[in-house]
Protein backbone atom coordinates (compact mmCIF):
# COMPACT_ATOMS: atom_id res chain seq x y z
CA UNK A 1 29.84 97.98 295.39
CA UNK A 2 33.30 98.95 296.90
CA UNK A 3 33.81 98.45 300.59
CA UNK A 4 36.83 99.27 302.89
CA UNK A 5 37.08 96.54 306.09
CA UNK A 6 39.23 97.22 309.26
CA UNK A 7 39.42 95.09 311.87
CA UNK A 8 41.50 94.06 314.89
CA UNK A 9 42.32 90.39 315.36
CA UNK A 10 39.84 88.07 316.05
CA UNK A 11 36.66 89.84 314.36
CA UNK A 12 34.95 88.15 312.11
CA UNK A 13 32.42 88.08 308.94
CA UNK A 14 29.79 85.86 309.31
CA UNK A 15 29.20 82.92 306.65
CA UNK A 16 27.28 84.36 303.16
CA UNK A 17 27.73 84.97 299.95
CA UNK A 18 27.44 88.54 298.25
CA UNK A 19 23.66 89.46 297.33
CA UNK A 20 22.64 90.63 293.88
CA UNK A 21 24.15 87.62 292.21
CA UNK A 22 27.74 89.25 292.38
CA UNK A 23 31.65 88.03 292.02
CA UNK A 24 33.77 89.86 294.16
CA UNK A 25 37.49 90.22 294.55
CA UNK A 26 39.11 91.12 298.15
CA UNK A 27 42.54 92.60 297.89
CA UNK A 28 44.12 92.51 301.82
CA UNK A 29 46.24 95.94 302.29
CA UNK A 30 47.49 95.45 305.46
CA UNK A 31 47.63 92.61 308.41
CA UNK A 32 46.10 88.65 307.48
CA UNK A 33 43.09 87.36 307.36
CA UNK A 34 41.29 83.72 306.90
CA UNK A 35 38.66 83.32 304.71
CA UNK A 36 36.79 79.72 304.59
CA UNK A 37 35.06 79.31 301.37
CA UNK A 38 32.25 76.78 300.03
CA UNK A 39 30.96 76.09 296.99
CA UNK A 40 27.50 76.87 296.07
CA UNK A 41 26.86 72.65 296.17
CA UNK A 42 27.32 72.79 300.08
CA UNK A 43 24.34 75.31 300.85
CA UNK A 44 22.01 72.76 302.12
CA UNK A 45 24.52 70.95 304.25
CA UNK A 46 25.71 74.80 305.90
CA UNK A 47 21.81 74.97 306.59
CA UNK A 48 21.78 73.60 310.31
CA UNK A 49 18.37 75.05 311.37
CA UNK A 50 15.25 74.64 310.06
CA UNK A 51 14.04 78.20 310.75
CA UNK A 52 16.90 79.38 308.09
CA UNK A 53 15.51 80.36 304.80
CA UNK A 54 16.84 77.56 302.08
CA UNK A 55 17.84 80.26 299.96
CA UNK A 56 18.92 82.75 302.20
CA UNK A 57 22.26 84.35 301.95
CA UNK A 58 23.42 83.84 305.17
CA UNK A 59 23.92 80.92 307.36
CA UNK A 60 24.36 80.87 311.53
CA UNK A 61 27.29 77.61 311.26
CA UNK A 62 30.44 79.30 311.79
CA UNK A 63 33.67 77.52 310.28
CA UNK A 64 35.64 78.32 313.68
CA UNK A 65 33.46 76.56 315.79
CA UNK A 66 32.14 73.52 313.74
CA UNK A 67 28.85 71.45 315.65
CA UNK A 68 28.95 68.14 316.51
CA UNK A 69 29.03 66.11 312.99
CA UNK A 70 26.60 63.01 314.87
CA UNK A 71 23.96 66.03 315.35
CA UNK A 72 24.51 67.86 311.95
CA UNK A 73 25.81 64.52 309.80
CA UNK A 74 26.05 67.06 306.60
CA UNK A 75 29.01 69.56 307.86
CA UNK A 76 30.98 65.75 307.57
CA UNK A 77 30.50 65.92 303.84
CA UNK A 78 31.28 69.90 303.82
CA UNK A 79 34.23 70.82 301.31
CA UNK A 80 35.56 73.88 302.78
CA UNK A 81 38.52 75.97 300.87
CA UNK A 82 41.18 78.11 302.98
CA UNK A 83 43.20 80.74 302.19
CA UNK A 84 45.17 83.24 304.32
CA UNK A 85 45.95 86.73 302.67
CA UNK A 86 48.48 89.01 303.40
CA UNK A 87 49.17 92.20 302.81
CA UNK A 88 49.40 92.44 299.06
CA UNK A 89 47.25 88.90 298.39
CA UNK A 90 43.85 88.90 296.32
CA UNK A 91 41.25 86.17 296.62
CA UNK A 92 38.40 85.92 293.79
CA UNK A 93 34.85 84.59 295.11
CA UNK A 94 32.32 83.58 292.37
CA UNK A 95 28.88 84.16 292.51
CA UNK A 96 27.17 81.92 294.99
CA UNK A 97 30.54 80.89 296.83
CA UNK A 98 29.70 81.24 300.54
CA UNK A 99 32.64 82.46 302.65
CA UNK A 100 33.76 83.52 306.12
CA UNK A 101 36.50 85.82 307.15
CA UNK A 102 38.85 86.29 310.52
CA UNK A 103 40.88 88.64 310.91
CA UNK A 104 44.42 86.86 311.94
CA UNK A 105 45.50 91.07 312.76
CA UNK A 106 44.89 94.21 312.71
CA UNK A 107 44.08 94.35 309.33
CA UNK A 108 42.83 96.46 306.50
CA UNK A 109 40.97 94.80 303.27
CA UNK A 110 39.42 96.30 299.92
CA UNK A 111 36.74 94.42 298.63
CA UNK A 112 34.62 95.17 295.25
CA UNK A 113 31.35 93.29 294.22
CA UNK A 114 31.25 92.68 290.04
CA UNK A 115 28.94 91.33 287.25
CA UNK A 116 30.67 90.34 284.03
CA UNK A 117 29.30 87.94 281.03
CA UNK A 118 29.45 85.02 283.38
CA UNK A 119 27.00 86.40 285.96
CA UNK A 120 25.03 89.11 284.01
CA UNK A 121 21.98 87.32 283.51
CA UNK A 122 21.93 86.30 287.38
CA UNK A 123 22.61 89.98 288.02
CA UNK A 124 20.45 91.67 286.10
CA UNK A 125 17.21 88.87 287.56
CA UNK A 126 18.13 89.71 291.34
CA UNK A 127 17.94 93.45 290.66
CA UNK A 128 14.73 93.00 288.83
CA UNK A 129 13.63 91.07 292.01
CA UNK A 130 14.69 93.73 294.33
CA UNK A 131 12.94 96.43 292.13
CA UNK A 132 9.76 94.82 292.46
CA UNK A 133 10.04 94.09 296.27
CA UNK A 134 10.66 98.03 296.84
CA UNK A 135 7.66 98.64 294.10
CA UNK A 136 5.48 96.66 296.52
CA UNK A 137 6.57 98.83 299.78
CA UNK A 138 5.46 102.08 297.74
CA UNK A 139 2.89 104.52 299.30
CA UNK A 140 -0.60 103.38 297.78
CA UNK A 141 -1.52 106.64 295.07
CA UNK A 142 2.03 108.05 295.34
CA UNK A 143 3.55 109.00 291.45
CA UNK A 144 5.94 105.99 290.51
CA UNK A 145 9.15 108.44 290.02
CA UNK A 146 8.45 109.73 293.53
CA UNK A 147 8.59 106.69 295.44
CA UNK A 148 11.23 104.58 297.42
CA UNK A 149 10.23 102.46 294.41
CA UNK A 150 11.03 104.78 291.90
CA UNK A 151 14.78 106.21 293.71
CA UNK A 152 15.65 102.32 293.50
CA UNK A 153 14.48 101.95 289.69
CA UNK A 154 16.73 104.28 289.03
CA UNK A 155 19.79 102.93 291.14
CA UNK A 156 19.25 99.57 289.76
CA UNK A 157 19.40 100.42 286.27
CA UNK A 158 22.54 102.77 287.39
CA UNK A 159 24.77 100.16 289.16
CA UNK A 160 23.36 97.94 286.54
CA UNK A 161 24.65 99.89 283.49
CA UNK A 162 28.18 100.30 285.41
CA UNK A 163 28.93 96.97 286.37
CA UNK A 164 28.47 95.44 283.24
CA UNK A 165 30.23 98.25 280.97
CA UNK A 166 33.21 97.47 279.05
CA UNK A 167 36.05 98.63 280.87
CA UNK A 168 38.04 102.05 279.46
């Protein structure tokens, strides 16, 4: 997946990490931003709610405006990385890294999910997962390659056979 950001300073992206199992690289054209990464061993201690699914991709604690560590002891123990990018500056996040982004200005960033050798199994499980989810939402009687179902099948096995070909 290939996605084009803009932003004005001060906008953010909420903590997560990319769904489907997938690296991704961010390449900053124009303006900074922050990110604030964590490593996949912090996702309990990001949890601060009970009401947030455990394996959830997304988290409400925001790296900008940290809680009180005597209510949430774990954010104490939290090993955050931070890196600024400017125009010109890639950052790599591996599968499962959670990170946060704020724009520092008006900014422009290029960002591209990825499965390679190191995450294919991962990748290749989650979109198996998600195919079976959308088989489940299917009209009851409808012909498989008719269905929501089906037009995801076929996507999954499509972005699935690109991002793990060899590159040319």
């Amino acid at each position: 997946y290939t996605k084009v950001f803009v932003g004005v300073p001060g906008c953010t992206t909420r903590l997560h990490f990319d769904a489907q199992q997938t690296h991704a690289w961010l390449s900053q054209v124009r303006g900074r931003k922050q990110f604030v990464l964590y490593p996949p061993s912090d996702a309990e201690r990001l949890r601060l709610h009970g009401w947030e699914h455990a394996t959830g991709c997304t988290r409400v604690y925001d790296p900008a405006r940290p809680p009180e560590p005597l209510a949430y002891p774990g954010v104490a123990r939290l090993r955050p990385r931070v890196a600024i990018l400017g125009a010109g500056d890639t950052l790599l996040v591996p599968r499962g890294w959670w990170h946060y982004a704020r724009a520092l200005d008006a900014n422009v960033t290029l960002m591209r999910n990825f499965a390679n050798r190191a995450n294919e199994a991962a990748f290749r499980d989650a979109l198996s997962t998600h195919q079976i989810a959308a088989e489940r939402c299917a009209p009851v009687g409808a012909p498989r390659g008719d269905t929501a179902a089906g037009t995801v099948a076929r996507a999954a096995r499509a972005v699935c056979a690109f991002a793990l070909a060899e590159p040319r």
